[in-house]
Protein backbone atom coordinates (compact mmCIF):
# COMPACT_ATOMS: atom_id res chain seq x y z
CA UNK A 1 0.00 0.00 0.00
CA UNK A 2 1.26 3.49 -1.33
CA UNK A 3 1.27 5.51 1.84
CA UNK A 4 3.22 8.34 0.08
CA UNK A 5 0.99 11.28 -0.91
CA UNK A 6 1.67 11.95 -5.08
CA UNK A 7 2.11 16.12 -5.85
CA UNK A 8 -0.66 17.31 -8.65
CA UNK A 9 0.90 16.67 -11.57
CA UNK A 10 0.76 19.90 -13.62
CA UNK A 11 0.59 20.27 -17.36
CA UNK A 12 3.57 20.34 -19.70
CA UNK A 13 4.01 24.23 -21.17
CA UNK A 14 4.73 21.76 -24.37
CA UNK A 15 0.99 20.78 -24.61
CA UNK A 16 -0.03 24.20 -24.95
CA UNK A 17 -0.49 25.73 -28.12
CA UNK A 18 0.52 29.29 -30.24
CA UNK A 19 -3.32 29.84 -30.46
CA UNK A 20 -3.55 29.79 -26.42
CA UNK A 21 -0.55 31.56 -26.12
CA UNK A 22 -2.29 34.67 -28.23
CA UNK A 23 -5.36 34.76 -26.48
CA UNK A 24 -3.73 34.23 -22.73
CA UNK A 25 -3.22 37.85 -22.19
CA UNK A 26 -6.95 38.97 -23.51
CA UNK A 27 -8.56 36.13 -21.91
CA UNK A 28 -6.58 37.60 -18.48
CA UNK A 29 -7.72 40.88 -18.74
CA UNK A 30 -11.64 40.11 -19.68
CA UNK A 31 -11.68 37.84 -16.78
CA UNK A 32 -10.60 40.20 -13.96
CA UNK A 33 -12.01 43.32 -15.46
CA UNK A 34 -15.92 41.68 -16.23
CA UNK A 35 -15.39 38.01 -14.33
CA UNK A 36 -14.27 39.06 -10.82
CA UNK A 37 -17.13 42.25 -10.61
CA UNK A 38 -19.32 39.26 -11.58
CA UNK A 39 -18.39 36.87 -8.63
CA UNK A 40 -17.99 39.33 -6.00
CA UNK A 41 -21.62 40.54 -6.84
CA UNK A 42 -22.46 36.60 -6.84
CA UNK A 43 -21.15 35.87 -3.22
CA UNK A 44 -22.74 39.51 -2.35
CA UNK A 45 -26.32 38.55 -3.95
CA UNK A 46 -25.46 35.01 -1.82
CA UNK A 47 -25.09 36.33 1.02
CA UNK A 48 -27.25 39.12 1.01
CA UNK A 49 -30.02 36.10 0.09
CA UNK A 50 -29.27 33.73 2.99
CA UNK A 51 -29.27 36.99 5.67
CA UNK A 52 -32.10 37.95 4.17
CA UNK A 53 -33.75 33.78 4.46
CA UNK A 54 -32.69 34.24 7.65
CA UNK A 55 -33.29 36.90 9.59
CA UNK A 56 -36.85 37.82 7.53
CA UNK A 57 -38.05 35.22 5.54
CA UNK A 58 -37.78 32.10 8.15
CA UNK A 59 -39.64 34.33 11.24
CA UNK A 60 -42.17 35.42 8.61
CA UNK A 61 -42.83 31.91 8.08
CA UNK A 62 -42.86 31.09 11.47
CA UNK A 63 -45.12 33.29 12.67
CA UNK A 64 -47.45 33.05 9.76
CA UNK A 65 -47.65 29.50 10.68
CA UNK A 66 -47.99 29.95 13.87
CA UNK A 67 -51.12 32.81 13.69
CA UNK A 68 -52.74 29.67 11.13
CA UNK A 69 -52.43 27.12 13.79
CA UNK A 70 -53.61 29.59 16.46
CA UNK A 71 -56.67 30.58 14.08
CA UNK A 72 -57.59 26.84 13.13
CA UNK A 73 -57.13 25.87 16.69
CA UNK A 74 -59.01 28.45 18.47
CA UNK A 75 -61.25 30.16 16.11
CA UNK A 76 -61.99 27.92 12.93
CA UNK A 77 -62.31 24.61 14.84
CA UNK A 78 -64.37 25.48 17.78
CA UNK A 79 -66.94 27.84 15.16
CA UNK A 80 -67.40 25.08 12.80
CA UNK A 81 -67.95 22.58 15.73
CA UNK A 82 -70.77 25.17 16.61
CA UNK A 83 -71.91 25.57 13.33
CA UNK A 84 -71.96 21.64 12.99
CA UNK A 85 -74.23 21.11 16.13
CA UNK A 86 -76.17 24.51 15.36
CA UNK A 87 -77.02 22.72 11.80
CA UNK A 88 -77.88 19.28 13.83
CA UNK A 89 -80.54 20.52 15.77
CA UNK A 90 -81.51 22.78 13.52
CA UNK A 91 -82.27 19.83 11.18
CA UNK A 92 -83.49 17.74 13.88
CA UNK A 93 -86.00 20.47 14.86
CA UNK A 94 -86.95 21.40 11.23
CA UNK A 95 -87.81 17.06 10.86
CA UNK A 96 -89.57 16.77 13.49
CA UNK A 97 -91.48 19.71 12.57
CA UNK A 98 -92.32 19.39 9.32
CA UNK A 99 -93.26 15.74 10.44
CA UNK A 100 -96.04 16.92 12.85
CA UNK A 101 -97.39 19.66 10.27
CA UNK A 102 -97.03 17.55 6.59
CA UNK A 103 -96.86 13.99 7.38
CA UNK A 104 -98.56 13.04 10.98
CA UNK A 105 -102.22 14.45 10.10
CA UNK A 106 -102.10 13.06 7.15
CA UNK A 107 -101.43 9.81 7.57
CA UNK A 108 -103.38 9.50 10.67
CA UNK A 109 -106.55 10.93 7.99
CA UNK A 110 -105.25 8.10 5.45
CA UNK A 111 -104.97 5.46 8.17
CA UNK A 112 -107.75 6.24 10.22
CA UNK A 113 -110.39 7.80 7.08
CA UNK A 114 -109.56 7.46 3.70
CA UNK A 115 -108.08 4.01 4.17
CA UNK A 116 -111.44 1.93 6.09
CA UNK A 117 -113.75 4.21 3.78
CA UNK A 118 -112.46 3.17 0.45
CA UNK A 119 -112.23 -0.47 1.34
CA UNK A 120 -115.92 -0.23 2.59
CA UNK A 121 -116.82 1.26 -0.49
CA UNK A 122 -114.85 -1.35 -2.63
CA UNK A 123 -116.08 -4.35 -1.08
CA UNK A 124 -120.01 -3.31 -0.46
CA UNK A 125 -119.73 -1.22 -3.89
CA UNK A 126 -117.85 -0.96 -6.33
CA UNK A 127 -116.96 -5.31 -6.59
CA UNK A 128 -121.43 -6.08 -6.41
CA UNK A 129 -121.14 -3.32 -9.90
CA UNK A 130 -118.51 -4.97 -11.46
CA UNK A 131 -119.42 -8.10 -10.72
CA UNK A 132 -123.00 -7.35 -12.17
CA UNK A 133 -121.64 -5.24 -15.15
CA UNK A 134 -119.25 -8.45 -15.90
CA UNK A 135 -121.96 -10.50 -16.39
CA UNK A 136 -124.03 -8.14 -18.33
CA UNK A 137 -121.26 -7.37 -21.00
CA UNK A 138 -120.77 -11.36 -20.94
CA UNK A 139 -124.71 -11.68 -21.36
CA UNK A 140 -124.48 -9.14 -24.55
CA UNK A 141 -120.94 -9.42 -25.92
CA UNK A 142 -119.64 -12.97 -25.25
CA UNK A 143 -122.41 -15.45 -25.42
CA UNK A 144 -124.47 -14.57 -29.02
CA UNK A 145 -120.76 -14.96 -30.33
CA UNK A 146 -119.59 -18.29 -28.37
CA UNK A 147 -122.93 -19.83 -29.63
CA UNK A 148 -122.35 -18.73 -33.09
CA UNK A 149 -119.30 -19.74 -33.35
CA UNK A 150 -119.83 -23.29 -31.35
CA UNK A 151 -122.92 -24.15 -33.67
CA UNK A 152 -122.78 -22.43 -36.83
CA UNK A 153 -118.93 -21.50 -37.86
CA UNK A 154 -117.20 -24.36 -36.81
CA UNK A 155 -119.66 -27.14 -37.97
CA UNK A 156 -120.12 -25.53 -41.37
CA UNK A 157 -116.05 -24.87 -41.95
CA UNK A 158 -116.07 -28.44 -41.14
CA UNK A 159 -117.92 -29.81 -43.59
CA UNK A 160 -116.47 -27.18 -45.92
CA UNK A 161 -113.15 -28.84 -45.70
CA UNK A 162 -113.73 -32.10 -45.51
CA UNK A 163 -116.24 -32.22 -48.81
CA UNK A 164 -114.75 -29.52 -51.05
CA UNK A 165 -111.01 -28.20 -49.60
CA UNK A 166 -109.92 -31.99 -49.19
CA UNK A 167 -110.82 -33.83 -52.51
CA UNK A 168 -109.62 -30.62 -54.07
CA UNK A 169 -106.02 -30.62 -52.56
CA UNK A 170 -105.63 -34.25 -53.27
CA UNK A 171 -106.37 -33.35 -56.73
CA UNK A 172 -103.79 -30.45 -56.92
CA UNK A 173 -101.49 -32.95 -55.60
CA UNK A 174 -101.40 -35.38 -57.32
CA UNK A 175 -101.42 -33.26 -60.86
CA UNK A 176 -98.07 -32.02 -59.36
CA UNK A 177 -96.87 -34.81 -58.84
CA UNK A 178 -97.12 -36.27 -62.07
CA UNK A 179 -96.03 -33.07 -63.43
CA UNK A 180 -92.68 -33.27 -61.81
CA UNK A 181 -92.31 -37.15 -62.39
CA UNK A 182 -93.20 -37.31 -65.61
CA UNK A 183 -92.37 -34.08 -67.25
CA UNK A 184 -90.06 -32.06 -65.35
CA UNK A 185 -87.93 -34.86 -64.05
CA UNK A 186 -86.60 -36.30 -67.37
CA UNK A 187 -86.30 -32.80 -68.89
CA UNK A 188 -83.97 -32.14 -66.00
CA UNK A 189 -81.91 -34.77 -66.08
CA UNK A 190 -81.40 -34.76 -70.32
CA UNK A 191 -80.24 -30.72 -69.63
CA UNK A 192 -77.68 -31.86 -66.66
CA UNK A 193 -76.47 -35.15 -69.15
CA UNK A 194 -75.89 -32.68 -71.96
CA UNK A 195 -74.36 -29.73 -69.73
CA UNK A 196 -71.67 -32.64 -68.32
CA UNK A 197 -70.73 -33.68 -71.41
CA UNK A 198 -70.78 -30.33 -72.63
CA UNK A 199 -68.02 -29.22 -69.41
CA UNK A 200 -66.20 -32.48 -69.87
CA UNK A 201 -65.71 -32.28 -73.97
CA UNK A 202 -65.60 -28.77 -75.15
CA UNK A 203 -65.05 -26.12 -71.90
CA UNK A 204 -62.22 -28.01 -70.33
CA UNK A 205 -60.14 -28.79 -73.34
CA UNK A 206 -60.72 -24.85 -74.53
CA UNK A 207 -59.56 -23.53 -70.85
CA UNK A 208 -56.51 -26.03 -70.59
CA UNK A 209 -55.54 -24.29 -74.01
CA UNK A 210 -56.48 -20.86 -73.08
CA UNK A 211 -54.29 -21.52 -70.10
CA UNK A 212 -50.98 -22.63 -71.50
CA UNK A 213 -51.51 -19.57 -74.12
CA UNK A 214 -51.83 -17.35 -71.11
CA UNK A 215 -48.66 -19.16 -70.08
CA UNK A 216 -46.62 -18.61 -72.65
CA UNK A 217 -47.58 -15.20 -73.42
CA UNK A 218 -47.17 -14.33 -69.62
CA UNK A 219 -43.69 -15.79 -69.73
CA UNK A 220 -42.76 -13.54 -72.77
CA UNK A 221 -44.13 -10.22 -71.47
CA UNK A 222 -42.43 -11.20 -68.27
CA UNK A 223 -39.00 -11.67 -69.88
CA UNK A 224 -39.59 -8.25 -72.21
CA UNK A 225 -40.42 -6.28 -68.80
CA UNK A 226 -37.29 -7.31 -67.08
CA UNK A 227 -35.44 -7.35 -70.27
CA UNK A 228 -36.63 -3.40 -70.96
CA UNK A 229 -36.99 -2.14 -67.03
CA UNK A 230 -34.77 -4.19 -64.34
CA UNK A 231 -31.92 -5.95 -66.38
CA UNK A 232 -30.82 -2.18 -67.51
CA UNK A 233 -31.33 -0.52 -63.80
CA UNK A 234 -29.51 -3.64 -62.14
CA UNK A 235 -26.64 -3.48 -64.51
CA UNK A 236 -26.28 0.70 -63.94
CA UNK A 237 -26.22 -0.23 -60.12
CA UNK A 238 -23.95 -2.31 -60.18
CA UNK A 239 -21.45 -1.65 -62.90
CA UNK A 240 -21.97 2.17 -62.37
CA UNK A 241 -23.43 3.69 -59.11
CA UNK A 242 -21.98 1.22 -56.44
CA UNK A 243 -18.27 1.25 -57.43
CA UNK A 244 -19.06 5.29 -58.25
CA UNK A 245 -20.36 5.39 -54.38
CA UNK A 246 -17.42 3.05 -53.15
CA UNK A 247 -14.56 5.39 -54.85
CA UNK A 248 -16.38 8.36 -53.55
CA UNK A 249 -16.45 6.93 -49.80
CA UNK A 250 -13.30 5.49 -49.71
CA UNK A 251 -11.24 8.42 -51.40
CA UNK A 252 -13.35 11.45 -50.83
CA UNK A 253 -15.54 11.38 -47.80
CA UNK A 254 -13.03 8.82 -45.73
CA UNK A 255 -10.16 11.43 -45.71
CA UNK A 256 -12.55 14.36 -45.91
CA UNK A 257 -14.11 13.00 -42.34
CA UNK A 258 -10.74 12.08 -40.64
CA UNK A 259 -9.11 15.70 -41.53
CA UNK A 260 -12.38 17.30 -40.00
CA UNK A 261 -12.17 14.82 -36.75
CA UNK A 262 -8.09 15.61 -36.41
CA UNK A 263 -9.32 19.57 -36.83
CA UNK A 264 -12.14 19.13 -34.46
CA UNK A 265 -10.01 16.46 -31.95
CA UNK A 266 -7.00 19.73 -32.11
CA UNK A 267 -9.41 22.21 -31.77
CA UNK A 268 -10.99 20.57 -28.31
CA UNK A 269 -7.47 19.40 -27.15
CA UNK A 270 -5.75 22.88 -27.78
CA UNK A 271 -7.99 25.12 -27.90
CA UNK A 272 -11.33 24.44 -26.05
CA UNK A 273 -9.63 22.51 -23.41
CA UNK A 274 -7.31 24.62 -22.27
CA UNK A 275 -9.90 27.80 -22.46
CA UNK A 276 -12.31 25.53 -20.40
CA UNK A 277 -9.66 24.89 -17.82
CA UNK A 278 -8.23 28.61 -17.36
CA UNK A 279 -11.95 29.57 -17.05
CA UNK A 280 -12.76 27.34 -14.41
CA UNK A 281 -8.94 29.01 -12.59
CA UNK A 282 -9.96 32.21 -13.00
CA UNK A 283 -13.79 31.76 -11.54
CA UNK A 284 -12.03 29.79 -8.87
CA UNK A 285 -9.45 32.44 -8.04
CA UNK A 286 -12.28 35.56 -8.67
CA UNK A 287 -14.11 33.52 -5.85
CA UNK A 288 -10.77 33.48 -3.48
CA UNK A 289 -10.66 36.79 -3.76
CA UNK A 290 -14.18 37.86 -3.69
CA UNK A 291 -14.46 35.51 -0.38
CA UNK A 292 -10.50 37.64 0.65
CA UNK A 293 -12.74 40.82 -0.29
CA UNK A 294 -15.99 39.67 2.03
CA UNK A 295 -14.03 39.03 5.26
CA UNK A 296 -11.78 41.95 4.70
CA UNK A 297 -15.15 43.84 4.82
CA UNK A 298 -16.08 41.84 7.84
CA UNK A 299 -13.69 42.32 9.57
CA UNK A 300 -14.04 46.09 8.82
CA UNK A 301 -17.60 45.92 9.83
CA UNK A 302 -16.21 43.96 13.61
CA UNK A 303 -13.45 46.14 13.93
CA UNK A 304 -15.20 49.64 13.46
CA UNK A 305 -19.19 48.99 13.95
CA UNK A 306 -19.69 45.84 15.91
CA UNK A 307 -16.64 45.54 18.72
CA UNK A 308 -17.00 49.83 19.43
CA UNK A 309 -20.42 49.07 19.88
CA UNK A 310 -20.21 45.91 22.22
CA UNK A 311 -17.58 47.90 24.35
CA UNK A 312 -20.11 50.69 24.28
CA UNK A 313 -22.80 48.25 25.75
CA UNK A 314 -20.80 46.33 27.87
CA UNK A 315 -18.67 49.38 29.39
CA UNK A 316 -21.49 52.01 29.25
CA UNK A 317 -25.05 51.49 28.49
CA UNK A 318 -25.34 48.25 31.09
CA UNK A 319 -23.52 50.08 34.14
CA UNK A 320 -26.13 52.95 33.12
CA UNK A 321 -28.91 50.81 32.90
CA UNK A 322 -27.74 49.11 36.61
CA UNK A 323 -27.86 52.11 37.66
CA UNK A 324 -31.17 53.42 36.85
CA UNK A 325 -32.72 50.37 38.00
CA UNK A 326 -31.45 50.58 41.29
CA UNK A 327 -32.22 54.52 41.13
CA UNK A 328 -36.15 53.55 40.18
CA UNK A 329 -36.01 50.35 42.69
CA UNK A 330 -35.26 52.78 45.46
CA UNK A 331 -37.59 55.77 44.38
CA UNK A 332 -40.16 53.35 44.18
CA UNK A 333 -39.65 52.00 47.76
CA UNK A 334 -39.86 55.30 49.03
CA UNK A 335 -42.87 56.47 47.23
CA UNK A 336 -44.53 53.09 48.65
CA UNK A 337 -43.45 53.76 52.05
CA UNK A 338 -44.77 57.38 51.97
CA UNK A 339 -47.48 56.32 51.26
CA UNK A 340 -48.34 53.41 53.74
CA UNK A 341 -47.37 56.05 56.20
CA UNK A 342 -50.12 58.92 54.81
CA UNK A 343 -52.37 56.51 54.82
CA UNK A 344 -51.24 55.50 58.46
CA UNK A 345 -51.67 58.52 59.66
CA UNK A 346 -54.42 59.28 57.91
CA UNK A 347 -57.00 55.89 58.44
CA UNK A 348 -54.73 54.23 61.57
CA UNK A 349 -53.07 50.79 61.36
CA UNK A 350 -54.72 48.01 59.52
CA UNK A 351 -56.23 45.48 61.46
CA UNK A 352 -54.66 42.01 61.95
CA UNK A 353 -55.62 38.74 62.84
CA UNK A 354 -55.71 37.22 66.43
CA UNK A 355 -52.47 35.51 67.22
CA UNK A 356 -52.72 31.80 67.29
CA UNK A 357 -51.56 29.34 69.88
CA UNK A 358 -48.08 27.20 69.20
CA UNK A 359 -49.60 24.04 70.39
CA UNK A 360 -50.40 21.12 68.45
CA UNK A 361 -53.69 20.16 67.28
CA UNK A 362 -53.23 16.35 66.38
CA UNK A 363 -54.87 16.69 63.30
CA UNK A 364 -57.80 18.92 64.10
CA UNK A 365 -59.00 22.07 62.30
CA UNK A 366 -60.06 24.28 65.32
CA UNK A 367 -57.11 25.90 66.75
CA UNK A 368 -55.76 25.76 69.97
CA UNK A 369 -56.39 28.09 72.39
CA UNK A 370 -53.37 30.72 73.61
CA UNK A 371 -52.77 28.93 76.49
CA UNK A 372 -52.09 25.34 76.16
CA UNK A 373 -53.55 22.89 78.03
CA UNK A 374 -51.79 20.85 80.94
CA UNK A 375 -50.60 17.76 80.39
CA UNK A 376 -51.21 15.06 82.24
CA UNK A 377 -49.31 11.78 82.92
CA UNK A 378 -50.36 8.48 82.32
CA UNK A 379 -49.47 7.67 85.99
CA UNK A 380 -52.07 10.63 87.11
CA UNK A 381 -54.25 9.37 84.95
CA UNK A 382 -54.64 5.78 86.18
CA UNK A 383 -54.45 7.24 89.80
């Protein structure tokens, strides 16, 4: 294990190059005449910031939270808790009331009125009428028509069908019937005999011909097409446009790409790079010295505001203030014994209480008398 601690190692002065050598001095002089003003006024807006988060901003906060909590805990909490049982009874109060004044008399005239009345009236009433005006409409309505239909209709469709519609149907049938036996049945099968012989003979020989002459003449327009649109095309791709493309890549855009990466790789290695790094020194060493700048003023601000005027309240306004506390202590002692003694002389002494005895009371409440009691021995006592 290494224990030795390795030194920074710093850049070569080979590395660098002409073009950072030019712009050093420029570079120097635009960063402490516009960098520097820029970071002091940075750590200044920084600081200025946190004194101002916390000295202002943070008890603002504070307190604002703290006058919410107060509010919701002691005003918004307890009123809405009122409000919430106000609105309960309120509601409770506005049921029961509009339960005694819309539903109550009401139902108590539907239960104990309306209801027995109407089914009174529908069971001595109104069922009897319907009951008789059933059988009436039955009586004029139902009946005639049951009994003409029962004894007229269906024995005379009856008889209709089974001495006319019958014999005539078997008729129809069986003129059909021979119809389609004996005419339409051999017709039918000499047109299928001669349309099967007709496929079998004539169509598929003629499409089996039609079909290699499609073939053929497919084949030919197919070798035409490529002969006339792709064999040309193919051939200028490949004898023309690819090695074309290939020469171009490989001795134009090859070298063409590595000169602009070694210009670009230089560029960033000896030009950006070291730019980026002075840069970074410079805001570095503008914020040493802005920082160098800040407690210079602090220690400005201790040595000529802050340490005069601690010596000036530790050396002068405290004694001061000492002293006209015990000044007001003592004027205040003898205002309040001037004036216990005007109004002595004036109204007398106050009165007091009656002295109380020193003896024990074992516990009781009453007190003792001033003069205690004798004692007396348990040998006294059993004499």
């Amino acid at each position: 294990m290494d224990l030795e601690k390795h030194g920074r190692h710093e850049p070569e002065p080979g590395g660098e190059g002409c073009v950072f050598a030019l712009v050093r001095i420029p570079v120097r002089i635009l960063a402490v005449v516009i960098v520097l003003p820029l970071r002091m006024a940075w750590d200044l807006l920084v600081l200025v910031a946190r004194g101002v988060h916390r000295h202002a901003l943070r008890p603002a906060g504070d307190a604002v939270a703290w006058l919410f909590t107060r509010l919701d805990r002691y005003v918004l909490t307890p009123l809405g808790r009122g409000l919430a049982w106000l609105a309960r009874w309120t509601g409770t109060v506005l049921k029961w009331l509009a339960l005694a004044v819309f539903y109550w008399p009401w139902a108590a005239l539907w239960d104990h009125v309306l209801a027995p009345a109407g089914a009174a009236l529908w069971r001595w009433v109104l069922v009897p009428l319907g009951q008789a005006v059933g059988w009436l409409a039955k009586a004029l309505f139902v009946w005639p028509w049951v009994a003409l239909w029962r004894y007229a209709v269906v024995p005379g469709a009856a008889a209709l069908y089974r001495y006319l519609l019958r014999p005539a149907g078997g008729a129809v049938v069986w003129t059909l019937t021979a119809v389609y036996r004996y005419l339409l049945l051999p017709s039918a099968r000499g047109i299928a005999w001669l349309a099967q012989g007709l496929y079998r003979y004539v169509l598929v020989p003629a499409g089996r011909g039609l079909a290699r002459l499609a073939r053929g003449t497919g084949a030919a327009l197919g070798w035409l097409a490529k002969a006339l649109f792709v064999w040309p095309w193919v051939a200028l791709w490949r004898y023309a446009v690819v090695p074309v493309a290939a020469g171009t890549y490989r001795f134009v855009l090859t070298p063409l790409g590595q000169g602009v990466a070694w210009a670009a790789r230089g560029l960033y290695r000896y030009v950006l790079t070291p730019l980026g790094h002075f840069a970074a020194a410079v805001w570095h060493l503008a914020g040493r010295v802005s920082r160098a700048v800040g407690r210079g003023l602090l220690w400005l601000w201790r040595g000529l505001v802050a340490r005069p005027a601690a010596w000036v309240r530790r050396q002068v306004l405290t004694p001061a203030g000492h002293l006209v506390r015990e000044v007001w202590r003592s004027s205040r002692l003898a205002v309040r014994e001037a004036r216990a003694s005007v109004r002595q002389a004036l109204f007398g002494p106050p009165p007091r209480e009656p002295a109380r005895s020193r003896a024990r009371t074992l516990g009781s409440t009453t007190a003792a008398g001033n003069t205690p009691a004798p004692e007396i021995s348990l040998h006294e006592r059993q004499g």
